[in-house]
PDB file of N, CA and C in Angstrom:
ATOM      1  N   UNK A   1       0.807  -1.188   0.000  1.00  0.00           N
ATOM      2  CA  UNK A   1       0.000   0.000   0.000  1.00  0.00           C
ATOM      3  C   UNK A   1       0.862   1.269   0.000  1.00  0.00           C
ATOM      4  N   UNK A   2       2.078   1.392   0.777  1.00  0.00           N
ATOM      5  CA  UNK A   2       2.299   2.458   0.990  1.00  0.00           C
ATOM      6  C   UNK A   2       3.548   2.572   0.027  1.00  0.00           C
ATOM      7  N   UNK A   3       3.835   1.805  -1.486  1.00  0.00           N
ATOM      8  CA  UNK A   3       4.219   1.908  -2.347  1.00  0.00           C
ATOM      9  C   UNK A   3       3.290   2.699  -3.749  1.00  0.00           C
ATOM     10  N   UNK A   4       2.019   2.584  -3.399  1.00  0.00           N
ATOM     11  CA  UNK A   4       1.334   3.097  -4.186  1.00  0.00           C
ATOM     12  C   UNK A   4       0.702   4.704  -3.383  1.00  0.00           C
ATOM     13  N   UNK A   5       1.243   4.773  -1.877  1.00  0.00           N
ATOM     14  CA  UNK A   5       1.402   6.339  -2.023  1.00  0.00           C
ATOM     15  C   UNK A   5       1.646   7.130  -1.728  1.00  0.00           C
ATOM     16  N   UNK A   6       3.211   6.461  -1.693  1.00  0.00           N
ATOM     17  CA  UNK A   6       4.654   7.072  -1.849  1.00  0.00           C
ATOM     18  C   UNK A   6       5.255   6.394  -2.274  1.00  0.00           C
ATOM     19  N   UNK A   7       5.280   6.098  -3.132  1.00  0.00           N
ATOM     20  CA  UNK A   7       6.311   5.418  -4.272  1.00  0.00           C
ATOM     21  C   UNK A   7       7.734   6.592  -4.488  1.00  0.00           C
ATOM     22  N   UNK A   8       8.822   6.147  -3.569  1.00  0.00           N
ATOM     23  CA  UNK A   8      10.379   6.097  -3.370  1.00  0.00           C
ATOM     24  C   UNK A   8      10.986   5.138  -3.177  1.00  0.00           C
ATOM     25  N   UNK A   9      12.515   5.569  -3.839  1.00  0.00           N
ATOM     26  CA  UNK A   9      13.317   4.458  -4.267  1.00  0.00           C
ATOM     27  C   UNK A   9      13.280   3.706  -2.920  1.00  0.00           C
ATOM     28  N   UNK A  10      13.966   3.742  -1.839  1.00  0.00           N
ATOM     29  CA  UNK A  10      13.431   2.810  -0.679  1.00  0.00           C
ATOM     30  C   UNK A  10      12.204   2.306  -0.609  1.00  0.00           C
ATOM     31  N   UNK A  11      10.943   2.819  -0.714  1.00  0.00           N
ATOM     32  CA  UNK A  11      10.200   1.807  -0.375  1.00  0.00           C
ATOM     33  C   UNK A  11      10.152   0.559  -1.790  1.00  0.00           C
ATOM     34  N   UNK A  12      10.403   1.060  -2.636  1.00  0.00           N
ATOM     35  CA  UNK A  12      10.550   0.517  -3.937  1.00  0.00           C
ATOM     36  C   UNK A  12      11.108  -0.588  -3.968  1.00  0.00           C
ATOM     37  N   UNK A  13      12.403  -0.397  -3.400  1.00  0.00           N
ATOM     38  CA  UNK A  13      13.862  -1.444  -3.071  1.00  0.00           C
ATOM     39  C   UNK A  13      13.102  -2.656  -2.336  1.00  0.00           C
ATOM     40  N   UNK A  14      12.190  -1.826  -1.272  1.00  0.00           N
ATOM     41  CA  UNK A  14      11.517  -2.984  -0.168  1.00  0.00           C
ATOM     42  C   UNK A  14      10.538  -3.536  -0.864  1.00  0.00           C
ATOM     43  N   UNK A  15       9.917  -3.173  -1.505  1.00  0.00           N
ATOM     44  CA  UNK A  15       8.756  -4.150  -2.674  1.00  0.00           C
ATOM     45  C   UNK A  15       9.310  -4.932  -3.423  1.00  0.00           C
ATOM     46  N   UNK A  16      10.893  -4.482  -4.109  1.00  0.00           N
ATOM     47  CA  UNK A  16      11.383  -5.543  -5.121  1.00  0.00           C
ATOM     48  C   UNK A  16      11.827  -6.457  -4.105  1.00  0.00           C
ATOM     49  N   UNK A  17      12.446  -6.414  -3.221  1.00  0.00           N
ATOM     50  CA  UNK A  17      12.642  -7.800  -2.139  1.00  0.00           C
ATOM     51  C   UNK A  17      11.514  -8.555  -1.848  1.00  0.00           C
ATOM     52  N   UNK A  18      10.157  -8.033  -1.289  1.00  0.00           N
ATOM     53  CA  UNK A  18       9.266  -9.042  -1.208  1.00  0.00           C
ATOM     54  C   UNK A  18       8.871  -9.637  -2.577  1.00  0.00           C
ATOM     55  N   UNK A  19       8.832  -9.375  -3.908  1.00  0.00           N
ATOM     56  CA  UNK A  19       8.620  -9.903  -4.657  1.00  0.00           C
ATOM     57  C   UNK A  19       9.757 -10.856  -4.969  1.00  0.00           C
ATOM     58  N   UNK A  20      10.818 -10.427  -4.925  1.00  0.00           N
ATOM     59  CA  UNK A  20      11.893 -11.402  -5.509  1.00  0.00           C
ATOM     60  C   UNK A  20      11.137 -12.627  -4.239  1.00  0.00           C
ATOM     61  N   UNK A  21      11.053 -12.724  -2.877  1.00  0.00           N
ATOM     62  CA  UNK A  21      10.995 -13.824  -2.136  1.00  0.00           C
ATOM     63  C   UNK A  21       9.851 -14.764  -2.031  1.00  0.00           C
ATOM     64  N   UNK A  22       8.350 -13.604  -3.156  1.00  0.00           N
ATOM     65  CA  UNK A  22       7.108 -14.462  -2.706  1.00  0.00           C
ATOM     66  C   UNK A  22       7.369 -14.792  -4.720  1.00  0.00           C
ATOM     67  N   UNK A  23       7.423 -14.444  -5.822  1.00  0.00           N
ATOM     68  CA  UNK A  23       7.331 -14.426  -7.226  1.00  0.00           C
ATOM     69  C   UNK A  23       8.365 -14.622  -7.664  1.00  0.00           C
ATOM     70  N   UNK A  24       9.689 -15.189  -6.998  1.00  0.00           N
ATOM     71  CA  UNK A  24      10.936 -15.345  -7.912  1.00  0.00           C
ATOM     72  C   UNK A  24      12.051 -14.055  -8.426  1.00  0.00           C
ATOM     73  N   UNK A  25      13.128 -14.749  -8.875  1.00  0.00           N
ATOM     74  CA  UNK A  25      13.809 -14.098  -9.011  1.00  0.00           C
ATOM     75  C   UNK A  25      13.338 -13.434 -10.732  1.00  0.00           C
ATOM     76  N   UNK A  26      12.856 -14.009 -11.475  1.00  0.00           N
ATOM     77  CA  UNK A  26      12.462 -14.013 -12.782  1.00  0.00           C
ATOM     78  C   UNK A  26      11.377 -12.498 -12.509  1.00  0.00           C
ATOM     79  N   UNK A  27      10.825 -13.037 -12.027  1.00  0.00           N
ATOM     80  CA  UNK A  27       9.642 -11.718 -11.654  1.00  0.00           C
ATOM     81  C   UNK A  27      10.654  -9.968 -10.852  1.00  0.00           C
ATOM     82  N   UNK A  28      11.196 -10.290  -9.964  1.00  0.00           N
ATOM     83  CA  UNK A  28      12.535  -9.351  -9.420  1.00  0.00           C
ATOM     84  C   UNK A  28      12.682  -8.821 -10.558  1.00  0.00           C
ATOM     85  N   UNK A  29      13.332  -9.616 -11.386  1.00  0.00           N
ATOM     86  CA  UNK A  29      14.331  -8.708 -12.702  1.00  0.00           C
ATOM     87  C   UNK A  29      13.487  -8.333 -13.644  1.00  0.00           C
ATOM     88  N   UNK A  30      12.457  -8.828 -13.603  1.00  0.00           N
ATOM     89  CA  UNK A  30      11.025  -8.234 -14.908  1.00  0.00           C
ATOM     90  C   UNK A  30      10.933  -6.499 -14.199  1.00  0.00           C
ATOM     91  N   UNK A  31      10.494  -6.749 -12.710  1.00  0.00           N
ATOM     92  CA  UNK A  31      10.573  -5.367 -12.024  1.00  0.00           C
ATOM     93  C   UNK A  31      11.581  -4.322 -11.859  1.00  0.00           C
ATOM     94  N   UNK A  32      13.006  -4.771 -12.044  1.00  0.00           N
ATOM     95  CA  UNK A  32      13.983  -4.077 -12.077  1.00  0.00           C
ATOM     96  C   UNK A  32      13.757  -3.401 -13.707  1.00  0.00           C
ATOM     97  N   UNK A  33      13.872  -4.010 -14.364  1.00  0.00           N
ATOM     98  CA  UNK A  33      13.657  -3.910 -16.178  1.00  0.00           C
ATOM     99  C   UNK A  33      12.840  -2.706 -16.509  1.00  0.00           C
ATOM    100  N   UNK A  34      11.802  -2.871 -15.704  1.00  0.00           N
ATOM    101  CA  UNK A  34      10.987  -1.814 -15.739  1.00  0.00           C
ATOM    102  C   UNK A  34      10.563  -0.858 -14.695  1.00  0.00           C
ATOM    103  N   UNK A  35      11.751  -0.620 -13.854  1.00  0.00           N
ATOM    104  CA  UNK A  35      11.671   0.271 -12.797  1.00  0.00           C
ATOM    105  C   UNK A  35      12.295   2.149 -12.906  1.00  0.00           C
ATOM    106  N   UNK A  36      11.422   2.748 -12.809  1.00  0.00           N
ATOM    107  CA  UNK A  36      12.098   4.355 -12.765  1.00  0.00           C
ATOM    108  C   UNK A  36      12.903   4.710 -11.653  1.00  0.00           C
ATOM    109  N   UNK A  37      12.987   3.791 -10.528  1.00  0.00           N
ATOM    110  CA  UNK A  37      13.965   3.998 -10.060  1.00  0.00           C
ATOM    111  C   UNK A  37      15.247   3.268  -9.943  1.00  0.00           C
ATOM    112  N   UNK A  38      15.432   2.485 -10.900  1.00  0.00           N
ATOM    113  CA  UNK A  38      16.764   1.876 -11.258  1.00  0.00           C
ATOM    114  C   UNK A  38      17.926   2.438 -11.092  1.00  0.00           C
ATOM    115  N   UNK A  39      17.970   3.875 -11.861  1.00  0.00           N
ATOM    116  CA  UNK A  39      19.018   4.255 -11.506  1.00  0.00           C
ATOM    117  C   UNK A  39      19.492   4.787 -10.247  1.00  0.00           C
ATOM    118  N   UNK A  40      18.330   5.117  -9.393  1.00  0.00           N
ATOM    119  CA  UNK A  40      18.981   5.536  -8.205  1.00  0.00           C
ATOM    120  C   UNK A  40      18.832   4.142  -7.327  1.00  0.00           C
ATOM    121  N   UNK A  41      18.248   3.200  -7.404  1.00  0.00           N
ATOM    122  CA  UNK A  41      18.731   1.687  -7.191  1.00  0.00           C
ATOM    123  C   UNK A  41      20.361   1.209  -7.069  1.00  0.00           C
ATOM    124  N   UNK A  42      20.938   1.269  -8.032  1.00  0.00           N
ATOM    125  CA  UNK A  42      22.329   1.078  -8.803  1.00  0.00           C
ATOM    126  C   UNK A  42      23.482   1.966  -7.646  1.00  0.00           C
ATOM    127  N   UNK A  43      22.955   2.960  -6.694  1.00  0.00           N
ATOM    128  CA  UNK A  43      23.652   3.968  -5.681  1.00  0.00           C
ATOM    129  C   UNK A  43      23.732   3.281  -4.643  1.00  0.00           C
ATOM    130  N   UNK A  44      22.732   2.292  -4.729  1.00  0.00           N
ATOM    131  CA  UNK A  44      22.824   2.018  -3.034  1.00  0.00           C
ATOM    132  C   UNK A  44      23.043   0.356  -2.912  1.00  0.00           C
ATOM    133  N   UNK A  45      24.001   0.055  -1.791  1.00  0.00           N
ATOM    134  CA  UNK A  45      24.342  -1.280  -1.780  1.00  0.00           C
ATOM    135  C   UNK A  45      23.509  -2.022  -1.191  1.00  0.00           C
ATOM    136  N   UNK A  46      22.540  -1.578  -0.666  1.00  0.00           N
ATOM    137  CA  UNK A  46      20.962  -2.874  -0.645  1.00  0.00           C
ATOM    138  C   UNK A  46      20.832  -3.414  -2.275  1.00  0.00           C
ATOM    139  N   UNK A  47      20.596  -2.639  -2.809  1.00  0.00           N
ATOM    140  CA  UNK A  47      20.151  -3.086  -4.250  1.00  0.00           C
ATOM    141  C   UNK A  47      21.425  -4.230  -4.434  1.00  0.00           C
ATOM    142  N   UNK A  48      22.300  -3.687  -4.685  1.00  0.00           N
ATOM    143  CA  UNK A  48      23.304  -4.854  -5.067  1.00  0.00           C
ATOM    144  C   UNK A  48      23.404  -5.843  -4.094  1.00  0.00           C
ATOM    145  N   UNK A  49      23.212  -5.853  -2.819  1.00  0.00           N
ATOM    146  CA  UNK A  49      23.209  -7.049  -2.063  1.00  0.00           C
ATOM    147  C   UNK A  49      22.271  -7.901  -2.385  1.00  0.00           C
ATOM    148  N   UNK A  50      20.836  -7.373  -2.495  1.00  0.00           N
ATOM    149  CA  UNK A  50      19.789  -8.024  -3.208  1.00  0.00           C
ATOM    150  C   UNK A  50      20.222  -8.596  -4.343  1.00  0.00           C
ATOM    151  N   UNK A  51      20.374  -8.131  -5.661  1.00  0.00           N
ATOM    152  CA  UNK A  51      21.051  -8.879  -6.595  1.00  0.00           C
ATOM    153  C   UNK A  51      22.258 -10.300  -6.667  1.00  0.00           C
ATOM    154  N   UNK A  52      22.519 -10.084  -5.666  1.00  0.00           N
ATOM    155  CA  UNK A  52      23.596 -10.686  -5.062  1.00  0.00           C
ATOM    156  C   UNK A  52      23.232 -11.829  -4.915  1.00  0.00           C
ATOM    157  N   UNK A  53      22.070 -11.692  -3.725  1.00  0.00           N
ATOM    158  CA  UNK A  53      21.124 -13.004  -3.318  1.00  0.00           C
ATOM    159  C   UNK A  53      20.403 -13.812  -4.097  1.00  0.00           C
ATOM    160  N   UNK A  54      19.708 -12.872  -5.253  1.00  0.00           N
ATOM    161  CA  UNK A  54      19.128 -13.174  -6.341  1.00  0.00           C
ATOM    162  C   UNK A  54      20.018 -14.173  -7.733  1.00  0.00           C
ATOM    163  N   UNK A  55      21.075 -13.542  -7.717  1.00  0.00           N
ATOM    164  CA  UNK A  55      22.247 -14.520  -8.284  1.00  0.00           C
ATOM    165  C   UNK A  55      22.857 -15.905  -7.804  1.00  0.00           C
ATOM    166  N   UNK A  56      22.795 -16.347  -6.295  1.00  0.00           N
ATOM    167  CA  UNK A  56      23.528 -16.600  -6.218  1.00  0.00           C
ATOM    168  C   UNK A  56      23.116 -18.045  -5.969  1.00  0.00           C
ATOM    169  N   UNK A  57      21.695 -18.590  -6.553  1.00  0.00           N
ATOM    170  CA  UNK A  57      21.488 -20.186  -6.785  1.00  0.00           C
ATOM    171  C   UNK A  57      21.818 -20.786  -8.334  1.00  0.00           C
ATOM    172  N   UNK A  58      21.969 -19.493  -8.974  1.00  0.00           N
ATOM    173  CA  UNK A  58      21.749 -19.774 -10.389  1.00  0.00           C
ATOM    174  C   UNK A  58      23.185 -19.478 -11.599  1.00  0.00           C
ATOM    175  N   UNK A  59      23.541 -17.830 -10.655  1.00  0.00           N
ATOM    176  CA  UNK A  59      24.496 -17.611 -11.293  1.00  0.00           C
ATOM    177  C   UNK A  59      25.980 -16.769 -10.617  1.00  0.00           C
ATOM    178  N   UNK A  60      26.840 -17.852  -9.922  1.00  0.00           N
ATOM    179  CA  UNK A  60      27.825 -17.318  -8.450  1.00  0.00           C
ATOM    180  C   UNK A  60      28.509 -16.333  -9.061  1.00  0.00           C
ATOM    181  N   UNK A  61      28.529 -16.505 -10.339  1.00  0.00           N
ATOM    182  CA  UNK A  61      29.806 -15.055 -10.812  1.00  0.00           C
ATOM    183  C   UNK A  61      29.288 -14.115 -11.014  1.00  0.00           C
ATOM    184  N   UNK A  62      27.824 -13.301 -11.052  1.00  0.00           N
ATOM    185  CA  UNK A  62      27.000 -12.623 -11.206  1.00  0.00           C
ATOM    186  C   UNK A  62      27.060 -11.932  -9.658  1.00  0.00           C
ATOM    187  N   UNK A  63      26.806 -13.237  -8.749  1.00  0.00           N
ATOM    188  CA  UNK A  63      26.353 -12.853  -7.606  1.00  0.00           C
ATOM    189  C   UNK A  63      27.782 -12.048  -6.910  1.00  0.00           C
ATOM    190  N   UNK A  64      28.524 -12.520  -6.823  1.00  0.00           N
ATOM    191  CA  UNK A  64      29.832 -12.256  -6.523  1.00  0.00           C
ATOM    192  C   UNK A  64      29.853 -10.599  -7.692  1.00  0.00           C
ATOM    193  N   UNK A  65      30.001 -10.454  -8.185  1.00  0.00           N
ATOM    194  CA  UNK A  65      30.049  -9.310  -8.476  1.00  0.00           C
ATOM    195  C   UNK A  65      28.919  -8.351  -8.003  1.00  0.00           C
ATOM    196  N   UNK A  66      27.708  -8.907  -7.703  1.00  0.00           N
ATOM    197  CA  UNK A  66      27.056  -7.945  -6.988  1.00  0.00           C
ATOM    198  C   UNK A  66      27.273  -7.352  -5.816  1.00  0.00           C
ATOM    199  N   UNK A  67      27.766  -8.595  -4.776  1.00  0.00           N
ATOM    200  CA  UNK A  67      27.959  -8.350  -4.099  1.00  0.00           C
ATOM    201  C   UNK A  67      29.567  -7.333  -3.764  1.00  0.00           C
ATOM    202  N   UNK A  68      30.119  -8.039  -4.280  1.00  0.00           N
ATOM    203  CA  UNK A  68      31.298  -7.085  -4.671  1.00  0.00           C
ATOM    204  C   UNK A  68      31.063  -5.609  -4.581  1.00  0.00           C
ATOM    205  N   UNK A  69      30.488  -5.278  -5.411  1.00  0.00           N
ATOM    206  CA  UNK A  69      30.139  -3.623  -5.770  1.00  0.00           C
ATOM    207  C   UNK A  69      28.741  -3.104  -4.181  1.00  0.00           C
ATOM    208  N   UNK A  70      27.941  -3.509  -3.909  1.00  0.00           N
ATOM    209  CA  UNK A  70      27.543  -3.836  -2.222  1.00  0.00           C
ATOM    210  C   UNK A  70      28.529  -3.178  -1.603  1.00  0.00           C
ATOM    211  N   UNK A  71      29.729  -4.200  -1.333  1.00  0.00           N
ATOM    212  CA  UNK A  71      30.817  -4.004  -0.512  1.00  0.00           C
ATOM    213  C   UNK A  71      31.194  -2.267  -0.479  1.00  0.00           C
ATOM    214  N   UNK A  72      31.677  -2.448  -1.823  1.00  0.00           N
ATOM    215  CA  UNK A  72      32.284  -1.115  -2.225  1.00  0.00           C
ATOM    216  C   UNK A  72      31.514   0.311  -1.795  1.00  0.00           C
ATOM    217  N   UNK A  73      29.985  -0.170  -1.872  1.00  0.00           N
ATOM    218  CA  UNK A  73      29.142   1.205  -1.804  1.00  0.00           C
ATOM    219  C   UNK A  73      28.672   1.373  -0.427  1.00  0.00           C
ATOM    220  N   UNK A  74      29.116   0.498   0.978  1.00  0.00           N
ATOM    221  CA  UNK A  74      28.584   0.502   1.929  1.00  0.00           C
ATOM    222  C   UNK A  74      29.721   0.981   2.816  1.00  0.00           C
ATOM    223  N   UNK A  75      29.754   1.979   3.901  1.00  0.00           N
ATOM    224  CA  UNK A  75      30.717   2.173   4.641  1.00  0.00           C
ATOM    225  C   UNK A  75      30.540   2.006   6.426  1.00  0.00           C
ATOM    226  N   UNK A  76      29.843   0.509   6.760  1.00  0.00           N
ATOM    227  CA  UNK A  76      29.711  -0.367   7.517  1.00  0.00           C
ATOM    228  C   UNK A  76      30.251  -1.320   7.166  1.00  0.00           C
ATOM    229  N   UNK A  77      30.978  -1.538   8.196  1.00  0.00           N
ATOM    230  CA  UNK A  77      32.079  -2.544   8.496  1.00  0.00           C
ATOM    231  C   UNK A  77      31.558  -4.007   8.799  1.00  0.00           C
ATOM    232  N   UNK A  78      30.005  -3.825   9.621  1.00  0.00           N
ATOM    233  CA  UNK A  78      29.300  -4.959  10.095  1.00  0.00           C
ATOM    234  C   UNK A  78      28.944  -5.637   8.193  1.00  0.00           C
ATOM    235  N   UNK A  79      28.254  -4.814   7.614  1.00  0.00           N
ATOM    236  CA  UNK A  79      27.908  -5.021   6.412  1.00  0.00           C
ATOM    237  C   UNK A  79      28.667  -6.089   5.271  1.00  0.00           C
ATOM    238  N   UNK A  80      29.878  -4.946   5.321  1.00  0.00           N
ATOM    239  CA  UNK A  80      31.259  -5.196   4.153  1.00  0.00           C
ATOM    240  C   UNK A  80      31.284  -6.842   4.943  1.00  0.00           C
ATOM    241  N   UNK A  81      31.490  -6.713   6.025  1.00  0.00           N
ATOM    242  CA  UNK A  81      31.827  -8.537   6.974  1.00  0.00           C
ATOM    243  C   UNK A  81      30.913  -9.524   6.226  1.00  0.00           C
ATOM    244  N   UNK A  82      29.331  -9.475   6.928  1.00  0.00           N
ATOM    245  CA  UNK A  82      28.300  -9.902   6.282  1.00  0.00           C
ATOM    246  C   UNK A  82      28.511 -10.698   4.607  1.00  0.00           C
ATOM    247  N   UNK A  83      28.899  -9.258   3.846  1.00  0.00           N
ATOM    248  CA  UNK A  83      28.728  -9.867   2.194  1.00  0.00           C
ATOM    249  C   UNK A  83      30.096 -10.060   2.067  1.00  0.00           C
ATOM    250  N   UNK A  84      31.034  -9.899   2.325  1.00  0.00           N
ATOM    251  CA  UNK A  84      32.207 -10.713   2.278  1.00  0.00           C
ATOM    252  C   UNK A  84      32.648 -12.263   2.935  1.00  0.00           C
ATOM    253  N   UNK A  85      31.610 -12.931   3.865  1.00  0.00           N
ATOM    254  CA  UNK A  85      31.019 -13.971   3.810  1.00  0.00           C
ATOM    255  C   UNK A  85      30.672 -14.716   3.203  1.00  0.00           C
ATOM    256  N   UNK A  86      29.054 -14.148   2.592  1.00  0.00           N
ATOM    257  CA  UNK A  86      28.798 -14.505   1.215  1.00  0.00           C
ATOM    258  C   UNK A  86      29.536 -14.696  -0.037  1.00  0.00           C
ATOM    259  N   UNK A  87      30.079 -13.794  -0.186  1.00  0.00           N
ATOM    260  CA  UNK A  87      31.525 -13.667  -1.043  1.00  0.00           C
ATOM    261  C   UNK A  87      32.567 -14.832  -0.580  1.00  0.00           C
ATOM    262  N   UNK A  88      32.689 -15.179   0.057  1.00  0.00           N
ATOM    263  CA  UNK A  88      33.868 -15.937   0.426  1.00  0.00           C
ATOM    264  C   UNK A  88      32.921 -17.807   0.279  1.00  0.00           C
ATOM    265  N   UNK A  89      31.564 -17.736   0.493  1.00  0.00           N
ATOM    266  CA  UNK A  89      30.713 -19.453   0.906  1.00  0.00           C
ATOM    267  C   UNK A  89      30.597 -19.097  -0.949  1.00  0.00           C
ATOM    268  N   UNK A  90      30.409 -18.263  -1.959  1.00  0.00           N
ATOM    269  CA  UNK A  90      29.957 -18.421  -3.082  1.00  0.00           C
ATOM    270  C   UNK A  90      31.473 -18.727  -3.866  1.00  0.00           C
ATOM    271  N   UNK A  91      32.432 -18.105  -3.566  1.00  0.00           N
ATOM    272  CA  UNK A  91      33.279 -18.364  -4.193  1.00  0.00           C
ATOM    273  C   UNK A  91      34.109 -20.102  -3.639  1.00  0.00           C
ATOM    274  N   UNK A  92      34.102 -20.460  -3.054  1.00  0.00           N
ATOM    275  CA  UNK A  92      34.034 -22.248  -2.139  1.00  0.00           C
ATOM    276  C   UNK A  92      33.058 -23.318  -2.930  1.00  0.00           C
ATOM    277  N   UNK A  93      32.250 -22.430  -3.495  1.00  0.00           N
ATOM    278  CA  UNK A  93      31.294 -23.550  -4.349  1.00  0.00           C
ATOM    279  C   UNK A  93      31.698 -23.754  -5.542  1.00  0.00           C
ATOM    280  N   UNK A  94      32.738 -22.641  -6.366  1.00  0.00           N
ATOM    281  CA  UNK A  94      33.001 -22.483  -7.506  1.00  0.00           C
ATOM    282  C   UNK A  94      34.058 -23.392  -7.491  1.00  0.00           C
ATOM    283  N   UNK A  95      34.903 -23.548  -6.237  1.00  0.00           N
ATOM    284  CA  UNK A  95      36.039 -24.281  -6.500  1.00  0.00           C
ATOM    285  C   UNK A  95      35.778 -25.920  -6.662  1.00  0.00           C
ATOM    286  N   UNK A  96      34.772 -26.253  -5.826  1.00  0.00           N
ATOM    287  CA  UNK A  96      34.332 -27.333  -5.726  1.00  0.00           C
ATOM    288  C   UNK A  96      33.566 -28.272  -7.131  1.00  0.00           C
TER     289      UNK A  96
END
């Protein structure tokens, strides 16, 4: 509801997460595709952490670069830890 009235990039970000978790990741990226706030999406390292997550049953080198760039755009230390985790269990699968 309160995407339809106030539709901002945060609450936006928070709608494409519940959809990526109840409609798939397929549905996520249909919504990204056609989102006006994409580009200010692309600023903030939620978005790329999301992507991240969204990548990372299907496609680890995708995800790993999302997360990657996450890293880069966040200046929490708890955070950078967090997806450098991820980063570290996705890249362990590749070797395997």
């Amino acid at each position: 509801m309160l995407a339809v009235i106030q539709p901002d990039p945060v609450i936006m970000l928070n709608r494409l997460a519940v959809i990526y978790k109840i409609d798939g990741v397929q549905a996520a990226l249909s919504e990204i595709e056609h989102s006006p706030f994409r580009s200010q999406w692309e600023k903030h390292y939620l978005y790329h952490s999301l992507l991240g997550e969204m990548y990372s049953d299907n496609d680890p080198g995708k995800a790993i670069q999302s997360f990657e760039k996450a890293m880069a755009l966040t200046r929490s230390q708890a955070e950078q830890k967090l997806i450098s985790r991820k980063v570290a269990g996705l890249r362990s699968h590749l070797i395997l």
